[in-house]
N, C-alpha and C. Protein backbone atom coordinates (compact mmCIF):
# COMPACT_ATOMS: atom_id res chain seq x y z
N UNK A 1 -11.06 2.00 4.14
CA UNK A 1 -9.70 1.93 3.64
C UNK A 1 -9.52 0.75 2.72
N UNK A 2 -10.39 -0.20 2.70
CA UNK A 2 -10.81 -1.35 1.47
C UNK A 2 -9.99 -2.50 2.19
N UNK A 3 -9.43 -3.75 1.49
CA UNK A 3 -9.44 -4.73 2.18
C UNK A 3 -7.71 -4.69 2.71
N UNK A 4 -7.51 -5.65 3.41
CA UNK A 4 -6.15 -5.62 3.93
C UNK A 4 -5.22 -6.32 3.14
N UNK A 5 -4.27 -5.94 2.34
CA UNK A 5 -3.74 -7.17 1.73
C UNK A 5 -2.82 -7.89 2.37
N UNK A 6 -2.12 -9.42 1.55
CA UNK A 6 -1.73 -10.05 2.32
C UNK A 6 -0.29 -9.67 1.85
N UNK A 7 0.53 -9.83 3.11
CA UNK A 7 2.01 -10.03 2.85
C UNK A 7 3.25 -10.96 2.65
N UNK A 8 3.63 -10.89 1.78
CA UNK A 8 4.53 -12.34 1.33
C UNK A 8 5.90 -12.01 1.95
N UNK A 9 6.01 -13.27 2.77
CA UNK A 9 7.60 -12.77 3.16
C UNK A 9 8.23 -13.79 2.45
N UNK A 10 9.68 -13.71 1.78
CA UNK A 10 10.56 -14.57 1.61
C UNK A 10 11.20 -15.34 2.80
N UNK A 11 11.17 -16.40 3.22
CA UNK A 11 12.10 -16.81 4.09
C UNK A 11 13.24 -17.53 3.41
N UNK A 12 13.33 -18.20 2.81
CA UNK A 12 14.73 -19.01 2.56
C UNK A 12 14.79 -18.70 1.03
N UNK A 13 15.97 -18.44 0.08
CA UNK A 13 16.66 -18.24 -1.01
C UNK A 13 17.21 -19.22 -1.77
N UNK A 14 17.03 -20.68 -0.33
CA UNK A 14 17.39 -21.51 -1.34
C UNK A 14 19.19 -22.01 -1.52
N UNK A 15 20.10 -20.39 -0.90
CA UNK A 15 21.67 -20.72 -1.19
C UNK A 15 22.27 -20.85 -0.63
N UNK A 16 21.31 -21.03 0.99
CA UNK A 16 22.42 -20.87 2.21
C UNK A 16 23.14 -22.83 2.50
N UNK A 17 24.47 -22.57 3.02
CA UNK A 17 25.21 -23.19 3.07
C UNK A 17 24.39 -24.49 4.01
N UNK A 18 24.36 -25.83 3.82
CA UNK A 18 23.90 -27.07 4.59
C UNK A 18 24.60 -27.02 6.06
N UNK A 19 23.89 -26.55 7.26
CA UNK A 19 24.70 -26.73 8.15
C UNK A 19 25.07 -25.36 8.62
N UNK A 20 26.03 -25.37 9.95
CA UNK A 20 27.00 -24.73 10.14
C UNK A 20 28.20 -24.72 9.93
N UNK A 21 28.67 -25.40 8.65
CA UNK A 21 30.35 -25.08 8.61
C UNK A 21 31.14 -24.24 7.73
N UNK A 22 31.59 -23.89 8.47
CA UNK A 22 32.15 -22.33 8.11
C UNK A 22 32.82 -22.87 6.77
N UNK A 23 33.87 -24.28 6.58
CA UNK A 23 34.28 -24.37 4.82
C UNK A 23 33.48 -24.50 4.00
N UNK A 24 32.48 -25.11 4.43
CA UNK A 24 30.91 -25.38 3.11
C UNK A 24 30.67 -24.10 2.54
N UNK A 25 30.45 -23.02 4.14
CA UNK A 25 29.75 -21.73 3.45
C UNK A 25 30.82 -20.91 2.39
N UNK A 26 32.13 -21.15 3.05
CA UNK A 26 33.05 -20.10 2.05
C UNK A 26 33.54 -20.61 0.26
N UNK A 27 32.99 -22.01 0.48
CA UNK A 27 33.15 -22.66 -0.72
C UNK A 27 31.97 -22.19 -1.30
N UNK A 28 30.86 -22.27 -0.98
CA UNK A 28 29.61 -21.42 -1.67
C UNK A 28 29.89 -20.50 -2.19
N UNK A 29 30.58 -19.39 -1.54
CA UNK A 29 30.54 -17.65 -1.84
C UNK A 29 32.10 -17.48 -2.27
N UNK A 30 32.63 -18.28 -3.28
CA UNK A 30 34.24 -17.70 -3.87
C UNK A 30 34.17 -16.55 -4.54
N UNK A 31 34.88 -15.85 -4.05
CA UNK A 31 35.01 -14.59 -5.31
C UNK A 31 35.20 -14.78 -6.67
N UNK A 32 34.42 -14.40 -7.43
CA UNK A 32 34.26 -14.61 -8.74
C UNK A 32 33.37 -15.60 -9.03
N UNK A 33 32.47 -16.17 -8.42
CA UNK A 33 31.59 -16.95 -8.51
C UNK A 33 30.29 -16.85 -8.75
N UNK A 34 29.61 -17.41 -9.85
CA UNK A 34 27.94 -16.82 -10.14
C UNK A 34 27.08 -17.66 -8.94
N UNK A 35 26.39 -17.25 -8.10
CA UNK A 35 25.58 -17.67 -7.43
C UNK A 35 24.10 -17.59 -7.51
N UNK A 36 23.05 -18.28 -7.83
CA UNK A 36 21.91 -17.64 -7.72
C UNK A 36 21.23 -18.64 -8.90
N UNK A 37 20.03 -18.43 -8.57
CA UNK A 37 18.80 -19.06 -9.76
C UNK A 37 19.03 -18.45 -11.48
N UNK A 38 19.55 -18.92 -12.33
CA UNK A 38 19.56 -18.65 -13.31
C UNK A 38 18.58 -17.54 -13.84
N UNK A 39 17.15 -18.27 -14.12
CA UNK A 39 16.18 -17.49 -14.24
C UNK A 39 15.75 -15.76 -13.50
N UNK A 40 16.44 -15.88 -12.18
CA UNK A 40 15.85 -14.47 -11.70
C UNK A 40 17.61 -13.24 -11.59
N UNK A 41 17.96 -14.16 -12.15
CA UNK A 41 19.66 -13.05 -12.63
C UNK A 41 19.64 -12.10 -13.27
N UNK A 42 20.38 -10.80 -12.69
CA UNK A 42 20.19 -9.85 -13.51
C UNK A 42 21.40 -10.27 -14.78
N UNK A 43 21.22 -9.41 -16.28
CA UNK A 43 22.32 -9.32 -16.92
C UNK A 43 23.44 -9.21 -16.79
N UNK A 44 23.48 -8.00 -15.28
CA UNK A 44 25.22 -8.10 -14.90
C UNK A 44 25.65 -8.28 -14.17
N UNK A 45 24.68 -9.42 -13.28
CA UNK A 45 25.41 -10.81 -12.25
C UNK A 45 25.49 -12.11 -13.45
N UNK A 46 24.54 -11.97 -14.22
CA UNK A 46 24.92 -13.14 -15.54
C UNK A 46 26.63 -13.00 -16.32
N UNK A 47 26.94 -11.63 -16.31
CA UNK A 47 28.37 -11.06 -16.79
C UNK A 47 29.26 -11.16 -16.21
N UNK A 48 29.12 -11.73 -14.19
CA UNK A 48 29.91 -11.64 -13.25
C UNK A 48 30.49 -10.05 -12.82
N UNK A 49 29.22 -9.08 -13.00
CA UNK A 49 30.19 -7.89 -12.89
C UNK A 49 29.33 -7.63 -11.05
N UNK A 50 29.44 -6.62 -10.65
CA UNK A 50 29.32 -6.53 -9.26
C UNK A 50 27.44 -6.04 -9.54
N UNK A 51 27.00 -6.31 -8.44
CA UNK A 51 25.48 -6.38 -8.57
C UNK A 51 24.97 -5.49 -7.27
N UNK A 52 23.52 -4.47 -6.95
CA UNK A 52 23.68 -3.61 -6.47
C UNK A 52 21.71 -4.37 -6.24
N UNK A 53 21.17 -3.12 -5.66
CA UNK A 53 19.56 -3.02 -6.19
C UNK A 53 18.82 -2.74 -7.34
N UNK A 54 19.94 -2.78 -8.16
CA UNK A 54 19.29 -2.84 -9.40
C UNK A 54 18.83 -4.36 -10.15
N UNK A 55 19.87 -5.05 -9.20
CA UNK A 55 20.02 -6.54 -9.78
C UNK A 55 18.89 -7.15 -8.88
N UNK A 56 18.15 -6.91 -7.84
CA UNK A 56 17.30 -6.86 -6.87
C UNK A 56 15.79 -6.80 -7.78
N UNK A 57 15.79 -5.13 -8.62
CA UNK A 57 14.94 -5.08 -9.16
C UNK A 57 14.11 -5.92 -10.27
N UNK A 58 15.41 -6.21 -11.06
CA UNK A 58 15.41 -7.04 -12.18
C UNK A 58 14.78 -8.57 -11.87
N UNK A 59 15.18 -9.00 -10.11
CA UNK A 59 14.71 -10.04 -9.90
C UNK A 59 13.01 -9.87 -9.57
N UNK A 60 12.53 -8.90 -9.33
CA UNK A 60 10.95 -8.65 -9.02
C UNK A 60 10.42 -8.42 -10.37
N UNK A 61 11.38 -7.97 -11.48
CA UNK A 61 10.52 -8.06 -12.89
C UNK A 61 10.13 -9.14 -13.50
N UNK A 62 11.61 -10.52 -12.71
CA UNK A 62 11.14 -11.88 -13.28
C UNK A 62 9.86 -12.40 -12.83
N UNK A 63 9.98 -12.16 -11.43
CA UNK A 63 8.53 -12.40 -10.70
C UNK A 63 7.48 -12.31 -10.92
N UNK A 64 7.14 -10.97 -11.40
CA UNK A 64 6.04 -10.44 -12.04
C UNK A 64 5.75 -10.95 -13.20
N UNK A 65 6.73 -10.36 -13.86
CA UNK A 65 6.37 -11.73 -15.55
C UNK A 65 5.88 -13.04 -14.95
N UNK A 66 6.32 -13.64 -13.88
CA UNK A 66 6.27 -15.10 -14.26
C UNK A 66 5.01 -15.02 -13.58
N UNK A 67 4.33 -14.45 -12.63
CA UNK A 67 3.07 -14.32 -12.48
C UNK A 67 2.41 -14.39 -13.19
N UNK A 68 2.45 -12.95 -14.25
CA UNK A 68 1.42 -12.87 -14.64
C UNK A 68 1.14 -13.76 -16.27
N UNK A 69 2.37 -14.51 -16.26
CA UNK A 69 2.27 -15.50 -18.12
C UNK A 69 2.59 -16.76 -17.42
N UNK A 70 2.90 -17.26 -16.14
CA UNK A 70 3.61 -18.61 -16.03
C UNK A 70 4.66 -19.58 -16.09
N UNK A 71 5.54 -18.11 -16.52
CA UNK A 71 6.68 -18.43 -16.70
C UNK A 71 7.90 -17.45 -17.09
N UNK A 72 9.43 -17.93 -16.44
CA UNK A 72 10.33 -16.73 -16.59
C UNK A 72 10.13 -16.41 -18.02
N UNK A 73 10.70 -14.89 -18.13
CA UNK A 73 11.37 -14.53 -19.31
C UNK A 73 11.94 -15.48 -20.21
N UNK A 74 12.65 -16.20 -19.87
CA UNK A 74 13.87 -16.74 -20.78
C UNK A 74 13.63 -18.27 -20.95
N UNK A 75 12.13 -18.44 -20.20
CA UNK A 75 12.52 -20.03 -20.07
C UNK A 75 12.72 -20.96 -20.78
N UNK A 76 12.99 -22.38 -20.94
CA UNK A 76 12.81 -23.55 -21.83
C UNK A 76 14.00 -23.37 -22.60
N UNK A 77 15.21 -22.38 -22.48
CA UNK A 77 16.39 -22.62 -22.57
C UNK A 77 17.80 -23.23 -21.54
N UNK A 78 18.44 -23.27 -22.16
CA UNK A 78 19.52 -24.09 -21.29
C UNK A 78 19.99 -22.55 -20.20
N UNK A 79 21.13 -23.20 -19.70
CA UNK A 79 21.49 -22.53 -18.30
C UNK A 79 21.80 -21.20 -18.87
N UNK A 80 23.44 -22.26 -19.89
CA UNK A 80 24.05 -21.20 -20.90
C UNK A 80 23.11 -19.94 -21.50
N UNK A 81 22.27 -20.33 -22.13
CA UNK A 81 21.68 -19.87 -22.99
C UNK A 81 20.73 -18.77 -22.20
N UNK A 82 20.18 -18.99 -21.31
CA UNK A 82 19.59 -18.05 -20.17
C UNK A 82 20.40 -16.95 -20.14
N UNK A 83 21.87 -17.46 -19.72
CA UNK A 83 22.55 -16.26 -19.27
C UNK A 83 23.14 -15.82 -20.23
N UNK A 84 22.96 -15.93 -21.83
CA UNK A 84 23.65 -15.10 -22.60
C UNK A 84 22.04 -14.38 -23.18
N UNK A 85 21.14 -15.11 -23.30
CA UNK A 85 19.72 -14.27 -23.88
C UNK A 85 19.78 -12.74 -22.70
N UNK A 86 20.06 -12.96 -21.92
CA UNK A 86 19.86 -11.89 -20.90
C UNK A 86 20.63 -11.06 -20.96
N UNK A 87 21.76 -10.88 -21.58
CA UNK A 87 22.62 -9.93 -21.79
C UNK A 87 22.72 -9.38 -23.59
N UNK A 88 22.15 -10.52 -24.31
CA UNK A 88 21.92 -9.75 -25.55
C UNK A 88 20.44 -9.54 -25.99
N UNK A 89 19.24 -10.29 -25.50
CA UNK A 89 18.34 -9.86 -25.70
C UNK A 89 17.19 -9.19 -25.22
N UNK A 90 16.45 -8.18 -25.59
CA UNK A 90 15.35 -7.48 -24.65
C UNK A 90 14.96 -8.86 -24.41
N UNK A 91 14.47 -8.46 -23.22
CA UNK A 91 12.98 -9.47 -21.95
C UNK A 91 11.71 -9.50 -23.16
N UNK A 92 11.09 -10.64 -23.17
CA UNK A 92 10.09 -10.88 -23.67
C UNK A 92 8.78 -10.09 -23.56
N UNK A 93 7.86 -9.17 -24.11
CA UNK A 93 6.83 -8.52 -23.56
C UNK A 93 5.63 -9.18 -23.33
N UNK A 94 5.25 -8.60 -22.47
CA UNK A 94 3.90 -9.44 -21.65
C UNK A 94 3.05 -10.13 -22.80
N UNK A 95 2.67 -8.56 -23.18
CA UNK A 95 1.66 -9.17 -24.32
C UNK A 95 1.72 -9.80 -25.13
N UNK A 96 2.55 -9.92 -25.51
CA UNK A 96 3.71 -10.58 -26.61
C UNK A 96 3.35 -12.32 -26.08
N UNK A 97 3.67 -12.81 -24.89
CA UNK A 97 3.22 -13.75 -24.53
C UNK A 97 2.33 -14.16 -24.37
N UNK A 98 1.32 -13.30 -23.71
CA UNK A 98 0.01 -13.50 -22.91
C UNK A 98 -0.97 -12.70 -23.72
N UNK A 99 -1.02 -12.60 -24.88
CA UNK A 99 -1.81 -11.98 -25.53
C UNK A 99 -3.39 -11.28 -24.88
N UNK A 100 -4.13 -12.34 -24.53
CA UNK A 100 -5.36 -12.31 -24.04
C UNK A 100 -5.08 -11.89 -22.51
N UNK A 101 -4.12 -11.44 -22.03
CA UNK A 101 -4.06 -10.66 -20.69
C UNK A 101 -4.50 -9.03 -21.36
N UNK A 102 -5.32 -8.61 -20.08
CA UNK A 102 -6.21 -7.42 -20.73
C UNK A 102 -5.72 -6.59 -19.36
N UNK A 103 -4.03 -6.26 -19.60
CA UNK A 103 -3.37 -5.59 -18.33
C UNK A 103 -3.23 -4.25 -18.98
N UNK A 104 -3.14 -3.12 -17.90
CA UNK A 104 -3.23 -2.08 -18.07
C UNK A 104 -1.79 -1.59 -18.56
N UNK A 105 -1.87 -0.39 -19.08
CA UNK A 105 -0.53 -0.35 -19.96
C UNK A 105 0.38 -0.17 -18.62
N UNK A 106 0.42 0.56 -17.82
CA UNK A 106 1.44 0.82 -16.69
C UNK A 106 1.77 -0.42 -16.46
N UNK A 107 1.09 -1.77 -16.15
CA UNK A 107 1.75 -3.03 -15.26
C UNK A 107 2.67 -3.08 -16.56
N UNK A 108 2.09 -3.27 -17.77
CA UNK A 108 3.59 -4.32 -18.98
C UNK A 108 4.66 -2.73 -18.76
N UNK A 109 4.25 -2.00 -18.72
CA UNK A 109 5.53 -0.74 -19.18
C UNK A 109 6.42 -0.88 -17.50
N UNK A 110 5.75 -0.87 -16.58
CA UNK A 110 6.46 -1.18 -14.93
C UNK A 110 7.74 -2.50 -15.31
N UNK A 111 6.99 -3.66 -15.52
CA UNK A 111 7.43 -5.14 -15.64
C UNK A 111 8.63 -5.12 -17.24
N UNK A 112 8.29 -4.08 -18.18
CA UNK A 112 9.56 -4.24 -19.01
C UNK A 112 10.49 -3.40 -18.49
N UNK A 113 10.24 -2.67 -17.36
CA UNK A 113 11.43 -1.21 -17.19
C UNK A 113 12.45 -2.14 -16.17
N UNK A 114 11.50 -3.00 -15.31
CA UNK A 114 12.49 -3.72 -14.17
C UNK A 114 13.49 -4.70 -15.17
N UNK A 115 13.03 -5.26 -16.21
CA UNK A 115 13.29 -6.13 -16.91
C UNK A 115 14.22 -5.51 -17.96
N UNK A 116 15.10 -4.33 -17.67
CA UNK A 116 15.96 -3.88 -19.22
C UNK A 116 17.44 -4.13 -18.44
N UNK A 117 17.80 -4.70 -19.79
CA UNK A 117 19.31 -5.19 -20.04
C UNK A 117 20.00 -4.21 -18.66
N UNK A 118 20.12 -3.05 -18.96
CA UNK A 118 20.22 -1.90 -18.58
C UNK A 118 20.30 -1.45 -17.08
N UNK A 119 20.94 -1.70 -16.16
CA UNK A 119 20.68 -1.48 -14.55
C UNK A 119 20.30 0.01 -14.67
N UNK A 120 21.03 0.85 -15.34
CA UNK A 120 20.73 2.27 -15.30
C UNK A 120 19.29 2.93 -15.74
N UNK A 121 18.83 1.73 -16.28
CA UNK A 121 17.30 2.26 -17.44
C UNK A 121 16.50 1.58 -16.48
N UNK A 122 16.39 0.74 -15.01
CA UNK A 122 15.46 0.15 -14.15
C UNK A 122 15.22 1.46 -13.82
N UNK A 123 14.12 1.05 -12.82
CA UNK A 123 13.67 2.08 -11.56
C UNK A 123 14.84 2.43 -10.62
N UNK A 124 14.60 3.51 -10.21
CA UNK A 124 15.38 3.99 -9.20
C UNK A 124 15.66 3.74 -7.90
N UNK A 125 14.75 3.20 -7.19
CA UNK A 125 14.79 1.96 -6.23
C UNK A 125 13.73 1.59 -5.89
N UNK A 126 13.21 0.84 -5.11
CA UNK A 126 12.34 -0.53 -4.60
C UNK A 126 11.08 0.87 -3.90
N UNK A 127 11.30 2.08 -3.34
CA UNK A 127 10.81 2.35 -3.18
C UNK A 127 9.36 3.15 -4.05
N UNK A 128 10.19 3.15 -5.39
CA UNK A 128 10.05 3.90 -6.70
C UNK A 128 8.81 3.38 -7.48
N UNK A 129 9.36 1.62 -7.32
CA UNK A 129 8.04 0.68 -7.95
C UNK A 129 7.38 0.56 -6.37
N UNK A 130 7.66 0.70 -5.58
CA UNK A 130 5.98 0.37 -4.81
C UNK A 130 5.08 1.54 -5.00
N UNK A 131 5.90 2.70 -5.26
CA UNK A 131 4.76 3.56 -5.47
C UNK A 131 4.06 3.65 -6.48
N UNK A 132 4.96 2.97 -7.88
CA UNK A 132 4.06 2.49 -8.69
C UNK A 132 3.08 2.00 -8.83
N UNK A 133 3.74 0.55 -8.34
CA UNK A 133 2.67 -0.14 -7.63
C UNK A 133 0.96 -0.44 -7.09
N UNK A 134 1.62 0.60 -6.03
CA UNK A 134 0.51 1.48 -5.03
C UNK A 134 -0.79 2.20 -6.27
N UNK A 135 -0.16 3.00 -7.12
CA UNK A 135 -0.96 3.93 -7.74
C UNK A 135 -1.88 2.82 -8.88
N UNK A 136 -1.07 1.70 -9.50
CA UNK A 136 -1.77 0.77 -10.25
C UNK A 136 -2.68 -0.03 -9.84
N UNK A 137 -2.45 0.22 -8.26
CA UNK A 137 -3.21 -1.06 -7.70
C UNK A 137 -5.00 0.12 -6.81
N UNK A 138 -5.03 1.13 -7.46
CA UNK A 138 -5.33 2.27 -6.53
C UNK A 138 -6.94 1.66 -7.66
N UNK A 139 -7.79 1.74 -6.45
CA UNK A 139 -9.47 1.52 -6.98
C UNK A 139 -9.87 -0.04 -7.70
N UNK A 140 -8.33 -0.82 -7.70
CA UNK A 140 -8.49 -2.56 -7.75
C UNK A 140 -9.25 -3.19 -6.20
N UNK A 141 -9.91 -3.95 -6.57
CA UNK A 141 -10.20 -4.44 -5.35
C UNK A 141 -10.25 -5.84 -6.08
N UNK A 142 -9.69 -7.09 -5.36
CA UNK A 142 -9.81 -8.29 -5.61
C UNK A 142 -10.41 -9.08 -4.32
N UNK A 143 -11.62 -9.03 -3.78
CA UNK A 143 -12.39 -9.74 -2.81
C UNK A 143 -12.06 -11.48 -2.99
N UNK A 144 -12.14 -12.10 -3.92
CA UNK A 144 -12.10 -13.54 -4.12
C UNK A 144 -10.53 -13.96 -3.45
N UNK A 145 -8.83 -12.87 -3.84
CA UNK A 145 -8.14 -12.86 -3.38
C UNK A 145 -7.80 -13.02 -1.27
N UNK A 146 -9.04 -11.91 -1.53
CA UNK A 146 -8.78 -11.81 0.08
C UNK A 146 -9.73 -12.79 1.31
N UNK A 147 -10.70 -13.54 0.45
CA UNK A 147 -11.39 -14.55 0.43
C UNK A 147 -10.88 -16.07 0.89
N UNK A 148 -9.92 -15.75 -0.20
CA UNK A 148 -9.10 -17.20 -0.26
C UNK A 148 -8.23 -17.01 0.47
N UNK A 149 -7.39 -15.88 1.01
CA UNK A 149 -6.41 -15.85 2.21
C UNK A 149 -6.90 -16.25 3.34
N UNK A 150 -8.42 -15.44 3.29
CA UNK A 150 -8.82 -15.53 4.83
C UNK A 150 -8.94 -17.03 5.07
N UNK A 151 -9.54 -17.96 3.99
CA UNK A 151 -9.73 -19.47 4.02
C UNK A 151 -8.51 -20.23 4.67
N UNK A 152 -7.35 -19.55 3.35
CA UNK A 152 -6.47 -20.56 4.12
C UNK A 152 -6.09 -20.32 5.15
N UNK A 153 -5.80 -19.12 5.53
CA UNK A 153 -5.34 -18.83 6.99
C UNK A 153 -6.32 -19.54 8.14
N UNK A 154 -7.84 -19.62 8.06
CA UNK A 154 -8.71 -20.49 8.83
C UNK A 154 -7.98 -21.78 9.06
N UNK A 155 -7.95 -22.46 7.95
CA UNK A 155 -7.47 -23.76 7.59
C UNK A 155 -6.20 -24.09 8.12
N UNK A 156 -5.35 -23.64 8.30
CA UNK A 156 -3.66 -24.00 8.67
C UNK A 156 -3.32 -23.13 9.22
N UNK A 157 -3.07 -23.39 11.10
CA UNK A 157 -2.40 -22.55 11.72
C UNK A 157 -0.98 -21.68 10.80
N UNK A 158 -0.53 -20.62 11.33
CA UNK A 158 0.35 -20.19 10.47
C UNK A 158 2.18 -20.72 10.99
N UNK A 159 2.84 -21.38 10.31
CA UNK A 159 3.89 -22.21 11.16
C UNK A 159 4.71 -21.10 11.16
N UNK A 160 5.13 -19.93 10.64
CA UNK A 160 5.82 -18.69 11.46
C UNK A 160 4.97 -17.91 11.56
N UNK A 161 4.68 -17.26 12.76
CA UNK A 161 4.32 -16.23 13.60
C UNK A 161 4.54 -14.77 12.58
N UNK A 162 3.50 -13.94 11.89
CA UNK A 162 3.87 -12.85 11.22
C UNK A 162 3.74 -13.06 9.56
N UNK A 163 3.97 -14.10 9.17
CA UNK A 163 3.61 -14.78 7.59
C UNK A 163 2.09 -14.77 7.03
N UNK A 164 1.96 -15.02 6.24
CA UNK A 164 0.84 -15.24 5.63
C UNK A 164 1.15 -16.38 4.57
N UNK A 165 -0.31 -17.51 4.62
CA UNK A 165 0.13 -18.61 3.86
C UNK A 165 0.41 -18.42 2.29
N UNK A 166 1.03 -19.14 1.90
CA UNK A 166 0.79 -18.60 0.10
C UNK A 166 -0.13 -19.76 -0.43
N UNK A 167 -0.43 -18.96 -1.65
CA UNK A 167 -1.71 -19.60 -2.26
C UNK A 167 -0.94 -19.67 -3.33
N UNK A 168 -1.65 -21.44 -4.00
CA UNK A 168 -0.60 -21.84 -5.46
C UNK A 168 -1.48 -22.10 -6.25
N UNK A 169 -1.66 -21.98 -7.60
CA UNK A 169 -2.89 -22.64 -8.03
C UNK A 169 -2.65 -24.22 -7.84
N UNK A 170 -4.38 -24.64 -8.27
CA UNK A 170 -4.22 -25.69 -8.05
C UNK A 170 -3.73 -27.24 -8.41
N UNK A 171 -2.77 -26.76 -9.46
CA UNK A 171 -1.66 -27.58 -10.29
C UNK A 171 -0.70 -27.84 -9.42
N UNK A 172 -0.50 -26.92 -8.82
CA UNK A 172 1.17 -26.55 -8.15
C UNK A 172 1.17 -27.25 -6.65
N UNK A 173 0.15 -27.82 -6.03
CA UNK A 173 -0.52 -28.06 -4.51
C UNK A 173 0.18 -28.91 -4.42
């Protein structure tokens, strides 16, 4: 069945309120309020309009881009400027950046579809790109990947129960 891959869980987002107090948290979450990492915003939480799984998706297209070039879509602009490039301009294309990435056409065509202005022109849901996914990733085998998990996992008990460690390059350590 080939190797096991590893699973990344998110634990923290980063927006939850300091504490338990109930005024901190409701001052966080005002209605009408943009909340969230600039960079992984969809266009129409950048617009303040109501946000669904589409705005979900859009955040796994930043991901992916930033995987696979090093960096968001939009970066090395201001906040402003983030959140208006994202509502008037297409997402940057892979290749376009990363020239010498020798990715198969499905990953850049997957990673610009999550990535359109457009909530209606994403995928259809989360289940939609894993099967993508799944099929792109079908006869890849990356041994050195599963190599280096098994290492670190040797190396550092795992401090939650069910996680798997993440691996950064080695700039980022």
């Amino acid at each position: 069945a080939g190797p096991e891959w590893p699973v990344v869980r998110v634990l923290d987002f980063g927006i939850a309120a300091a504490g338990e107090d109930e005024r901190a948290a409701r001052k966080l979450t005002l209605t009408g309020t943009v909340l969230g990492s600039v960079a992984y915003m969809s266009p129409e939480q950048a617009q303040g309009h109501e946000v669904g799984p589409a705005a979900d998706l859009y955040a796994l297209g930043v991901v992916l881009f930033e995987l696979l070039t090093g960096s968001t879509p939009f970066a090395g602009r201001s906040f402003t400027a983030q959140l208006l490039a994202k509502v008037i301009e297409p997402a940057p294309v892979l290749g376009e950046v990363r020239p010498e990435l020798d990715l198969p056409d499905g990953v850049s065509a997957l990673v610009a579809e999550l990535l359109e202005r457009d909530a209606s022109a994403r995928p259809t849901s989360a289940r939609a790109v894993a099967q993508r996914m799944t099929a792109l990733l079908e006869g890849v085998s990356l041994p050195p990947l599963v190599r280096a998990v098994d290492a670190a996992r040797a190396a550092q008990p795992l401090a939650f129960p069910g996680t798997e460690p993440m691996l950064l390059p080695p700039t980022l350590d």
